[in-house]
PDB file of N, CA and C in Angstrom:
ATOM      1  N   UNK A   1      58.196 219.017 136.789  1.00  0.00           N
ATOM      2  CA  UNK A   1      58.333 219.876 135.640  1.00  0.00           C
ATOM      3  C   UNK A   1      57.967 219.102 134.373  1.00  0.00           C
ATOM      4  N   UNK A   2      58.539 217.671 134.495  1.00  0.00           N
ATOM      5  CA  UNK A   2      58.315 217.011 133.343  1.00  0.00           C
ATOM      6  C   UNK A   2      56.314 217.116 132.830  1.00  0.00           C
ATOM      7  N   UNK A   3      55.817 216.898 133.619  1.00  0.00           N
ATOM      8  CA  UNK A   3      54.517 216.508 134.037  1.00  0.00           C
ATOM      9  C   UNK A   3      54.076 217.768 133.186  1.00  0.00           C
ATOM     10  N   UNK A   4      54.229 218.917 133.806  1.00  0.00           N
ATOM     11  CA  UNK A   4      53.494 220.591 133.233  1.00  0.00           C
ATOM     12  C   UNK A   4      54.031 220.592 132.041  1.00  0.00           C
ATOM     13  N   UNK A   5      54.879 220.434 131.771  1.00  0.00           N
ATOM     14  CA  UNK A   5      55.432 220.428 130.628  1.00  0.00           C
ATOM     15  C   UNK A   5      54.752 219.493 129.519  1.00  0.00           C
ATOM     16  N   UNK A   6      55.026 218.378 129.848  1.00  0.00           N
ATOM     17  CA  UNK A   6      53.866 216.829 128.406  1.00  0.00           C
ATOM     18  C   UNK A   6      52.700 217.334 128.993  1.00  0.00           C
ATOM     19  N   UNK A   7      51.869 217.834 129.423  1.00  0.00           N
ATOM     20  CA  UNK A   7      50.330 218.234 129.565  1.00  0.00           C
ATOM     21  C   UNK A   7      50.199 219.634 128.326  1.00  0.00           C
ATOM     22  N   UNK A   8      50.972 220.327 128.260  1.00  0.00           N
ATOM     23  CA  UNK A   8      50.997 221.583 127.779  1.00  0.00           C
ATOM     24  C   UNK A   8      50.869 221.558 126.599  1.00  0.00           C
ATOM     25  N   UNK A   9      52.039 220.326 126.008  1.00  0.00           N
ATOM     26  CA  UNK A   9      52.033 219.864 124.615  1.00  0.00           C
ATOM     27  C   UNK A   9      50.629 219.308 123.549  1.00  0.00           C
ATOM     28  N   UNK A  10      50.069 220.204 123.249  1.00  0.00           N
ATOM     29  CA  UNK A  10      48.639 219.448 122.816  1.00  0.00           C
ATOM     30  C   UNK A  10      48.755 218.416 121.822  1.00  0.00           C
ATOM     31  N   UNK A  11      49.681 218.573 120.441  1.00  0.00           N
ATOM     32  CA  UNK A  11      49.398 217.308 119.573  1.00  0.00           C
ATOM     33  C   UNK A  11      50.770 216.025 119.848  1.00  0.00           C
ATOM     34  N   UNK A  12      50.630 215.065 119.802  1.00  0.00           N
ATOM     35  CA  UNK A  12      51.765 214.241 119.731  1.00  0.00           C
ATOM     36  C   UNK A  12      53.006 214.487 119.549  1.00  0.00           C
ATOM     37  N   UNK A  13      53.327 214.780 118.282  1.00  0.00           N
ATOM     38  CA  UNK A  13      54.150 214.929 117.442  1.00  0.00           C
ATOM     39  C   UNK A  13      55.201 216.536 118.647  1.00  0.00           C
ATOM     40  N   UNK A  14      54.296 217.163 119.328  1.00  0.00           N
ATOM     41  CA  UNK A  14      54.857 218.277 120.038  1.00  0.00           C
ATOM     42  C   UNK A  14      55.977 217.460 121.359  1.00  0.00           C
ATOM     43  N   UNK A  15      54.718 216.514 121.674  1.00  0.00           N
ATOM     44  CA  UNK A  15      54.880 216.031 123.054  1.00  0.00           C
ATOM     45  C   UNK A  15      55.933 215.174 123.229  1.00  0.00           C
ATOM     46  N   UNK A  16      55.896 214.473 121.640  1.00  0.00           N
ATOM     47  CA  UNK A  16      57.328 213.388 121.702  1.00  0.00           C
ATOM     48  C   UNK A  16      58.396 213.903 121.882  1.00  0.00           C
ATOM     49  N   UNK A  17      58.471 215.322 120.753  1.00  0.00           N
ATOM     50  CA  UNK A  17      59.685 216.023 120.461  1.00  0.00           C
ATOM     51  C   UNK A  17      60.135 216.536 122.513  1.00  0.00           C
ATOM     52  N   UNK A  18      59.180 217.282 122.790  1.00  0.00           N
ATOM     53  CA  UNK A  18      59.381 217.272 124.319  1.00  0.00           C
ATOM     54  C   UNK A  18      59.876 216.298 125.281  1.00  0.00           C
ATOM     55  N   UNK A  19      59.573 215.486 125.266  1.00  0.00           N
ATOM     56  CA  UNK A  19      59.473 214.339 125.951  1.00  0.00           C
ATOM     57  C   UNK A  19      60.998 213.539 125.381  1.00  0.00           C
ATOM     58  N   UNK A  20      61.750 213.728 124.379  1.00  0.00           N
ATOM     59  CA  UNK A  20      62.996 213.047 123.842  1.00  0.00           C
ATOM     60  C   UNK A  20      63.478 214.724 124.245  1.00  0.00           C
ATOM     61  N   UNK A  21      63.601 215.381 124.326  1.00  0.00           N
ATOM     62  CA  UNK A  21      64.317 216.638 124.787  1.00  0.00           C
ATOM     63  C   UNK A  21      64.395 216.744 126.294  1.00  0.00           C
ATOM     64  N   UNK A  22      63.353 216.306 126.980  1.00  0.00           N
ATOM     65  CA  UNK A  22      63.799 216.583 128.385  1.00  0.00           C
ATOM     66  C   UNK A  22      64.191 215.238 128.579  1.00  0.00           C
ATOM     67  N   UNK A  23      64.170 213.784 127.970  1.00  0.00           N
ATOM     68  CA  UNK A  23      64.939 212.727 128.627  1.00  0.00           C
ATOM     69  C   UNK A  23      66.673 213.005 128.317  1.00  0.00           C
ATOM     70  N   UNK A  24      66.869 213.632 127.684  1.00  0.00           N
ATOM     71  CA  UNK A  24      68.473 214.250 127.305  1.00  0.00           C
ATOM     72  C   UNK A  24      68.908 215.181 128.235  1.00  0.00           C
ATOM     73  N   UNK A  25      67.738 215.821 128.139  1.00  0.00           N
ATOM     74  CA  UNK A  25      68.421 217.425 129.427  1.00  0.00           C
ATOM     75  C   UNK A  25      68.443 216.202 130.952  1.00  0.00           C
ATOM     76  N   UNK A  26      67.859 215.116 131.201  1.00  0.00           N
ATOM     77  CA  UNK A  26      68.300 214.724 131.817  1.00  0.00           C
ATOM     78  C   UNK A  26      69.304 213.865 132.247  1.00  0.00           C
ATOM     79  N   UNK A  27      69.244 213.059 130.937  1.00  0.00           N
ATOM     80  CA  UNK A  27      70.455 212.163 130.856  1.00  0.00           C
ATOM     81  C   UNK A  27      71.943 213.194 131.250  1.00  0.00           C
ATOM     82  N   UNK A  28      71.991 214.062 130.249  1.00  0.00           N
ATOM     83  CA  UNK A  28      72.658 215.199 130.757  1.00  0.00           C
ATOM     84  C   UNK A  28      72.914 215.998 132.272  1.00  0.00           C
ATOM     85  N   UNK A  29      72.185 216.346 133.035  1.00  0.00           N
ATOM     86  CA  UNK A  29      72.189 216.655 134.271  1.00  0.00           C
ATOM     87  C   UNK A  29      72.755 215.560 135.159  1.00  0.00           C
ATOM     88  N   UNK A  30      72.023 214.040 134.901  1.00  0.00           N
ATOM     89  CA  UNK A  30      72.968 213.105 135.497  1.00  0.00           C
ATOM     90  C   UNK A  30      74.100 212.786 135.145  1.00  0.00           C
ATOM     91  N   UNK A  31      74.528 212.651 134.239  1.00  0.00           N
ATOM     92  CA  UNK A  31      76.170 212.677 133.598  1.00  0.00           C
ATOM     93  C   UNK A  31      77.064 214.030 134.395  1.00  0.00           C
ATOM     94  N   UNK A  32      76.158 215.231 134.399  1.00  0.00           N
ATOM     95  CA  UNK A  32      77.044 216.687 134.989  1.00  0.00           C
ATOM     96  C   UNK A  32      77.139 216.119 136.310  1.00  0.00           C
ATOM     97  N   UNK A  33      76.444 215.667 137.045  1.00  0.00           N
ATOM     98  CA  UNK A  33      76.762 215.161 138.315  1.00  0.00           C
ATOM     99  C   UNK A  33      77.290 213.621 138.731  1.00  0.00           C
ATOM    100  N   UNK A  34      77.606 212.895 137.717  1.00  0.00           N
ATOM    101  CA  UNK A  34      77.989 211.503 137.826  1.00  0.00           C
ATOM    102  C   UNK A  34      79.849 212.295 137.799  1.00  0.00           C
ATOM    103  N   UNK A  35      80.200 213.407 136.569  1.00  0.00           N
ATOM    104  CA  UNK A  35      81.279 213.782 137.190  1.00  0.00           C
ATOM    105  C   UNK A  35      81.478 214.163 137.936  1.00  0.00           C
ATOM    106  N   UNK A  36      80.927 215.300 138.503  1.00  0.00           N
ATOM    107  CA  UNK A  36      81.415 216.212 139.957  1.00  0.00           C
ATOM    108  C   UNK A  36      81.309 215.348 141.525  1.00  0.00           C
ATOM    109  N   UNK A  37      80.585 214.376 140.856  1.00  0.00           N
ATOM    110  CA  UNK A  37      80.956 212.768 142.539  1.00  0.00           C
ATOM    111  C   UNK A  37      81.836 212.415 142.183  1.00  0.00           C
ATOM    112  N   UNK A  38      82.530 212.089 140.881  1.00  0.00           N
ATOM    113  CA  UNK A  38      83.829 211.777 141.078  1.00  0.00           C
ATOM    114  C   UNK A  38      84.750 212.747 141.169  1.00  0.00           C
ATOM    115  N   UNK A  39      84.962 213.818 140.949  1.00  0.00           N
ATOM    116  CA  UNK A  39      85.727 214.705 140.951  1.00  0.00           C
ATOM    117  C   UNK A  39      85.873 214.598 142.958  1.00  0.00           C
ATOM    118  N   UNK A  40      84.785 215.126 143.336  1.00  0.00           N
ATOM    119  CA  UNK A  40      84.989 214.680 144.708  1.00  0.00           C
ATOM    120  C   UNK A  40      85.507 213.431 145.731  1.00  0.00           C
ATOM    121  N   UNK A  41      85.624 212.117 144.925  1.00  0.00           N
ATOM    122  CA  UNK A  41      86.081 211.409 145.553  1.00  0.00           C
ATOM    123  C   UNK A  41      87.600 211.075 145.127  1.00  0.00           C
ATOM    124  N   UNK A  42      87.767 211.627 144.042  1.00  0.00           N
ATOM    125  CA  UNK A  42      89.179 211.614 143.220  1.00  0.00           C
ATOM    126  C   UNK A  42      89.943 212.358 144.451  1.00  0.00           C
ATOM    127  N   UNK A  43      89.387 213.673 144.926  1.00  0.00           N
ATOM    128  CA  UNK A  43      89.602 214.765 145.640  1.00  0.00           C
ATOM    129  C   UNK A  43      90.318 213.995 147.334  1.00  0.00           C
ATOM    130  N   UNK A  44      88.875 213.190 148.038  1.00  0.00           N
ATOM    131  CA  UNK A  44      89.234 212.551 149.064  1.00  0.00           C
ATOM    132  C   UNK A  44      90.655 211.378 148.817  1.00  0.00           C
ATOM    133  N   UNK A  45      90.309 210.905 147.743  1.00  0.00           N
ATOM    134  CA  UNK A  45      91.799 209.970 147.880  1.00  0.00           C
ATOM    135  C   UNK A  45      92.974 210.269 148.002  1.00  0.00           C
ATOM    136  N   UNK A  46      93.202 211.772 147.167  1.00  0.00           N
ATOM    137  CA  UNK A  46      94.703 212.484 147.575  1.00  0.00           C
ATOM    138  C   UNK A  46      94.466 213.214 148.547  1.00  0.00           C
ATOM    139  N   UNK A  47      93.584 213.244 149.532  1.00  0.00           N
ATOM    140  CA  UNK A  47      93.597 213.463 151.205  1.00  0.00           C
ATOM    141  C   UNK A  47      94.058 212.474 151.757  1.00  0.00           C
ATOM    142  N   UNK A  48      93.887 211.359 151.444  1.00  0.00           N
ATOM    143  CA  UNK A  48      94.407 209.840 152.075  1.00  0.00           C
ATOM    144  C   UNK A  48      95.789 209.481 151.760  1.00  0.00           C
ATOM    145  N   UNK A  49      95.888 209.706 150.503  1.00  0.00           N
ATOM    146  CA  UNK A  49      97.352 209.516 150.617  1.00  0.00           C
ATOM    147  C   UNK A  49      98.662 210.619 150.601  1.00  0.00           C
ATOM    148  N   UNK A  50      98.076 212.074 150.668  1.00  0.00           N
ATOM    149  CA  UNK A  50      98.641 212.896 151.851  1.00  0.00           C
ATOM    150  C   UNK A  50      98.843 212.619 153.409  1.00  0.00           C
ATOM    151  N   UNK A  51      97.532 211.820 153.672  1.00  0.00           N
ATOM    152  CA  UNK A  51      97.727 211.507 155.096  1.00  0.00           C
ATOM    153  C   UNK A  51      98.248 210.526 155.070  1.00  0.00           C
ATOM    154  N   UNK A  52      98.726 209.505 154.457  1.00  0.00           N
ATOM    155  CA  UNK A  52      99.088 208.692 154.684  1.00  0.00           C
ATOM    156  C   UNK A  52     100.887 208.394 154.525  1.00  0.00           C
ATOM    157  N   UNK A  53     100.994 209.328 153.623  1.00  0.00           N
ATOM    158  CA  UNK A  53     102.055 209.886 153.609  1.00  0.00           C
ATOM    159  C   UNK A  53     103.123 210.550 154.954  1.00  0.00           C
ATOM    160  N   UNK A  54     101.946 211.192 155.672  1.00  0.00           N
ATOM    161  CA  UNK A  54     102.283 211.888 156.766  1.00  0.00           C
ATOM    162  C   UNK A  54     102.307 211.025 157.757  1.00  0.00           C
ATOM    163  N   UNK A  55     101.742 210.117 157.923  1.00  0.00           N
ATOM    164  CA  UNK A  55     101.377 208.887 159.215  1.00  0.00           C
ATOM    165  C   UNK A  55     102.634 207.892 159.018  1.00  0.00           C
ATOM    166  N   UNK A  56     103.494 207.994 157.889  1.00  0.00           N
ATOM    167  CA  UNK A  56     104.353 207.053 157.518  1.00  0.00           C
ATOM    168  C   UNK A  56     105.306 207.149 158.597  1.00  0.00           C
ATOM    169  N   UNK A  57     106.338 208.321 158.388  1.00  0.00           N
ATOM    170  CA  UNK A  57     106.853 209.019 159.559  1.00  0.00           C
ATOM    171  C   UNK A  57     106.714 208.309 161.562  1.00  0.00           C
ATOM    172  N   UNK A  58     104.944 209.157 161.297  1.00  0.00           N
ATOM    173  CA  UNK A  58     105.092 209.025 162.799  1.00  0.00           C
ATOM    174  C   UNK A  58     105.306 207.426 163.401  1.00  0.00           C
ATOM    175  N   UNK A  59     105.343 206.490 162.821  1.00  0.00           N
ATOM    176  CA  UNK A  59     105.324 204.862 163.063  1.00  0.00           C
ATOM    177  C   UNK A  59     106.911 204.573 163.358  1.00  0.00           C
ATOM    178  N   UNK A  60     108.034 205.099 162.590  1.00  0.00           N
ATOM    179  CA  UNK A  60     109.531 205.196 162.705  1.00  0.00           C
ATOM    180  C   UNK A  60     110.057 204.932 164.038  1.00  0.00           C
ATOM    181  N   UNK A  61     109.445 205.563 165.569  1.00  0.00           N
ATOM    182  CA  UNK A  61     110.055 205.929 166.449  1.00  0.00           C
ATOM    183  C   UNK A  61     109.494 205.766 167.601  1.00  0.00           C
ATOM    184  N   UNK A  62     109.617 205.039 169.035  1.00  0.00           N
ATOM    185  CA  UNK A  62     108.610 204.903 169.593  1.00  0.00           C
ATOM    186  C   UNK A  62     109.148 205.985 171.098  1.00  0.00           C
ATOM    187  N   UNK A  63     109.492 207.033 170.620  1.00  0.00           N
ATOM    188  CA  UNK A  63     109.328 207.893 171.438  1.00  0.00           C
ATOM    189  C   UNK A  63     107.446 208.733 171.432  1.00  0.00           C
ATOM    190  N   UNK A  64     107.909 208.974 173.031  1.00  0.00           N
ATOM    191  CA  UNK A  64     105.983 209.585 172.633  1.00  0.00           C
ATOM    192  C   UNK A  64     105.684 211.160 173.033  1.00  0.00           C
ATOM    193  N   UNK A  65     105.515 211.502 172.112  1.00  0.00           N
ATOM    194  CA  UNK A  65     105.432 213.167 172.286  1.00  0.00           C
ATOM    195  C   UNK A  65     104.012 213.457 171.681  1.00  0.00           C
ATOM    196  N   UNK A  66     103.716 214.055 173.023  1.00  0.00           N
ATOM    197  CA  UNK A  66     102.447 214.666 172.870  1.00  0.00           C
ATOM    198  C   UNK A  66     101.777 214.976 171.512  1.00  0.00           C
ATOM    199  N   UNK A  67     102.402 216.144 171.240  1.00  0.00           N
ATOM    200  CA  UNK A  67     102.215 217.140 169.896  1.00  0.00           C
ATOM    201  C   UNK A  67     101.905 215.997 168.988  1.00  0.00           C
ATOM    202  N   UNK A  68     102.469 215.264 168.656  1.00  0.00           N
ATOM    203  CA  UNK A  68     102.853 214.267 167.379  1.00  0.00           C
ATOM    204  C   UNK A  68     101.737 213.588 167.618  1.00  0.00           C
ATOM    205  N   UNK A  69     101.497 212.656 168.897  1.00  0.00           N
ATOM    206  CA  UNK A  69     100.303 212.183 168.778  1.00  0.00           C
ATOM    207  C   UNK A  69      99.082 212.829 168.716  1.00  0.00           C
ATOM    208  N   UNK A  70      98.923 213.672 169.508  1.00  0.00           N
ATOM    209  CA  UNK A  70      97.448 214.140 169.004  1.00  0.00           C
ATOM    210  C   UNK A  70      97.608 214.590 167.730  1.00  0.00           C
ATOM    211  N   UNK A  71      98.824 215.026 166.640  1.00  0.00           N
ATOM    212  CA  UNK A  71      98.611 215.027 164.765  1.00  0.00           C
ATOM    213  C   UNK A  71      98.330 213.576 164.620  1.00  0.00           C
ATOM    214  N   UNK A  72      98.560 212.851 164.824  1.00  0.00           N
ATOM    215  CA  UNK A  72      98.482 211.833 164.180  1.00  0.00           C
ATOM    216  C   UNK A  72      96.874 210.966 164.661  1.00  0.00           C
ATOM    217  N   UNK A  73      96.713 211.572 165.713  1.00  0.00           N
ATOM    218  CA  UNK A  73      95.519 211.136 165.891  1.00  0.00           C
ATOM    219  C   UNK A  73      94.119 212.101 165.184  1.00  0.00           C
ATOM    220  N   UNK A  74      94.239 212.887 164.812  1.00  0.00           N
ATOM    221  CA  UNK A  74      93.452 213.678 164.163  1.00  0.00           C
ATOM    222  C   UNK A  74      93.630 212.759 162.862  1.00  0.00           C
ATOM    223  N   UNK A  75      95.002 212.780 162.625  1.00  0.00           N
ATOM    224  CA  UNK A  75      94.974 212.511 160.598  1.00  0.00           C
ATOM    225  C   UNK A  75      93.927 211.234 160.506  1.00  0.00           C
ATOM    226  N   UNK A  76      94.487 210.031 161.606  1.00  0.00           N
ATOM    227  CA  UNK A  76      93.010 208.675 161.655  1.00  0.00           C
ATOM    228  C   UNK A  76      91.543 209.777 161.606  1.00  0.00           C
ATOM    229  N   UNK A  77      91.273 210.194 162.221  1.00  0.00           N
ATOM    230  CA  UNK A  77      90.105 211.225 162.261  1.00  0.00           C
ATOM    231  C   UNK A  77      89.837 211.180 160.839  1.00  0.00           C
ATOM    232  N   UNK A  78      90.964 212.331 160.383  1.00  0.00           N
ATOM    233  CA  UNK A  78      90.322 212.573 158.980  1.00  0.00           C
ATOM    234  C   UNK A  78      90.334 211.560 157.673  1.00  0.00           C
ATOM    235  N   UNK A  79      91.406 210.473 158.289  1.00  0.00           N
ATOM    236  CA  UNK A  79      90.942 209.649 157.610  1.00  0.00           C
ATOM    237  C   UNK A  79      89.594 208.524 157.448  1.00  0.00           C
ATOM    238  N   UNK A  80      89.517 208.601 158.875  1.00  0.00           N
ATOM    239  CA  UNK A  80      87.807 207.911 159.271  1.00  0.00           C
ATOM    240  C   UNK A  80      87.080 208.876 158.537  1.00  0.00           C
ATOM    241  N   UNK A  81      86.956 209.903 158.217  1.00  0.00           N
ATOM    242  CA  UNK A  81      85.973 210.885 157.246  1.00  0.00           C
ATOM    243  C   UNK A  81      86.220 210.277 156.008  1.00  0.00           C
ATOM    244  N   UNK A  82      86.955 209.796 155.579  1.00  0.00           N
ATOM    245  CA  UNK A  82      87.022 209.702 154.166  1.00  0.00           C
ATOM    246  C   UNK A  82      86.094 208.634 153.806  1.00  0.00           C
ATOM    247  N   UNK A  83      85.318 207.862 154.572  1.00  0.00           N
ATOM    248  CA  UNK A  83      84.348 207.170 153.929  1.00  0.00           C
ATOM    249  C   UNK A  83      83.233 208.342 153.224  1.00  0.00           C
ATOM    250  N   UNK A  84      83.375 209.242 153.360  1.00  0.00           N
ATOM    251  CA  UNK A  84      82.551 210.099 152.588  1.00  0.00           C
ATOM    252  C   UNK A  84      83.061 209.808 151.431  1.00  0.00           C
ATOM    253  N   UNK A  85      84.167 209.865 150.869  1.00  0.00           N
ATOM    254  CA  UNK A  85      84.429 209.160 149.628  1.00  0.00           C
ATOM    255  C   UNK A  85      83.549 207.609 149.253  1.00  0.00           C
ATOM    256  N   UNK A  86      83.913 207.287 149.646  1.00  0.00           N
ATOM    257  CA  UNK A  86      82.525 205.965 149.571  1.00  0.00           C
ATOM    258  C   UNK A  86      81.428 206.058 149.564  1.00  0.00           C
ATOM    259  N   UNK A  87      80.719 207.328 149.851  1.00  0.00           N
ATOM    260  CA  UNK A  87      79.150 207.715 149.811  1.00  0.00           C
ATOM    261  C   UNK A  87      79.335 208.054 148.788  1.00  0.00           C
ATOM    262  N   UNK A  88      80.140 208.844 148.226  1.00  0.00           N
ATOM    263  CA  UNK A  88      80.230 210.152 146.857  1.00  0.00           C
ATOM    264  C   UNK A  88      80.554 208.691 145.674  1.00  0.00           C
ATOM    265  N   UNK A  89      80.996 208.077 145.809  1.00  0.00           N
ATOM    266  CA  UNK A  89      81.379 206.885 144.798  1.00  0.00           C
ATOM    267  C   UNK A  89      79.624 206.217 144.400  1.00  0.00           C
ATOM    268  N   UNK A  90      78.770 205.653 145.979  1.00  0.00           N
ATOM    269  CA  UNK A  90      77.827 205.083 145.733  1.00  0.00           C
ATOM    270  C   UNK A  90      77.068 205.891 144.659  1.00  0.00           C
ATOM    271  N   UNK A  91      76.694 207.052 145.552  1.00  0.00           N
ATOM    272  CA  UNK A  91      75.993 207.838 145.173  1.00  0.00           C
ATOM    273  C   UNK A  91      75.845 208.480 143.420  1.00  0.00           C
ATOM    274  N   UNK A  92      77.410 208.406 142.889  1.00  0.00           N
ATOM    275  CA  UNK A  92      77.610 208.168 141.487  1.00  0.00           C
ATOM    276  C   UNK A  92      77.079 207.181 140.555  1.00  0.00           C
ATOM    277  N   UNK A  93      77.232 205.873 141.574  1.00  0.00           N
ATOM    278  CA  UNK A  93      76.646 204.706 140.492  1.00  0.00           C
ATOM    279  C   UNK A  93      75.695 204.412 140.605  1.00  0.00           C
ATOM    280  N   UNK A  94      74.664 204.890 141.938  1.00  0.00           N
ATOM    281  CA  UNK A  94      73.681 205.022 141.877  1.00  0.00           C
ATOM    282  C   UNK A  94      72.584 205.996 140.659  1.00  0.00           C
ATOM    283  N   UNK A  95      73.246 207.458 140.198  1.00  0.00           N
ATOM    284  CA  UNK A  95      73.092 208.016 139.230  1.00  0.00           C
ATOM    285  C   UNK A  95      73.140 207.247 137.857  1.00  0.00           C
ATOM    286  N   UNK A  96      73.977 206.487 138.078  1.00  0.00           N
ATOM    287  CA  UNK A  96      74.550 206.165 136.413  1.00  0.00           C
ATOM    288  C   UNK A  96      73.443 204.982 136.015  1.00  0.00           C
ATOM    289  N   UNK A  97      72.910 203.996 137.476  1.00  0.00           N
ATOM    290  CA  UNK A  97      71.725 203.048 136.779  1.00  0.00           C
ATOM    291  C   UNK A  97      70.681 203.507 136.918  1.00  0.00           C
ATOM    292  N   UNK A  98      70.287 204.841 137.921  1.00  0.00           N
ATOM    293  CA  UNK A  98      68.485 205.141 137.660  1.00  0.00           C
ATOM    294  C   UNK A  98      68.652 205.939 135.840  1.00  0.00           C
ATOM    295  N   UNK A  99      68.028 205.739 134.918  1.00  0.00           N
ATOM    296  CA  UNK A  99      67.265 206.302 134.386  1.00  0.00           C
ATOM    297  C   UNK A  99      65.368 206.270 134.031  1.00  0.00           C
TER     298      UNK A  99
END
């Protein structure tokens, strides 16, 4: 878009003004999404320490009941997902040094 756009612009003075307007609309677009990766990984961490919360418990008692273990073996599950939080983190600061 950038491209059709500075071609279109015939005198300088058009093209700069363009050209400092769409490096903002972008700086901008990456900032709108440098938050919403964190908003998402803010998101995964109070999954973790909900679950972790919940996993506290099952360690107390070394009786072994079914039910309980397979919850508790899911919650590792979903906590092994939470490296998606760690993609959503990269993936932020990756935003924040390309310009």
């Amino acid at each position: 878009m950038r491209n059709v756009v500075l071609q279109s612009a015939l005198d300088c003075g058009c093209r700069d003004k363009v050209h400092d307007a769409l490096r903002e609309l972008e700086d901008f677009e990456r900032q709108r999404n440098v938050v919403k990766l964190l908003a998402a990984a803010r998101e995964e961490r109070r999954k973790i320490g909900l679950l972790t919360d919940m996993l506290s418990d099952f360690a107390e008692d070394d009786t072994v009941d079914e039910g309980v273990v397979e919850t508790a073996s899911l919650m590792f599950l979903d906590i092994a997902a939470a490296q998606e939080g760690s993609r959503i983190l990269r993936e932020a600061r990756s935003f924040k040094t390309c310009k």
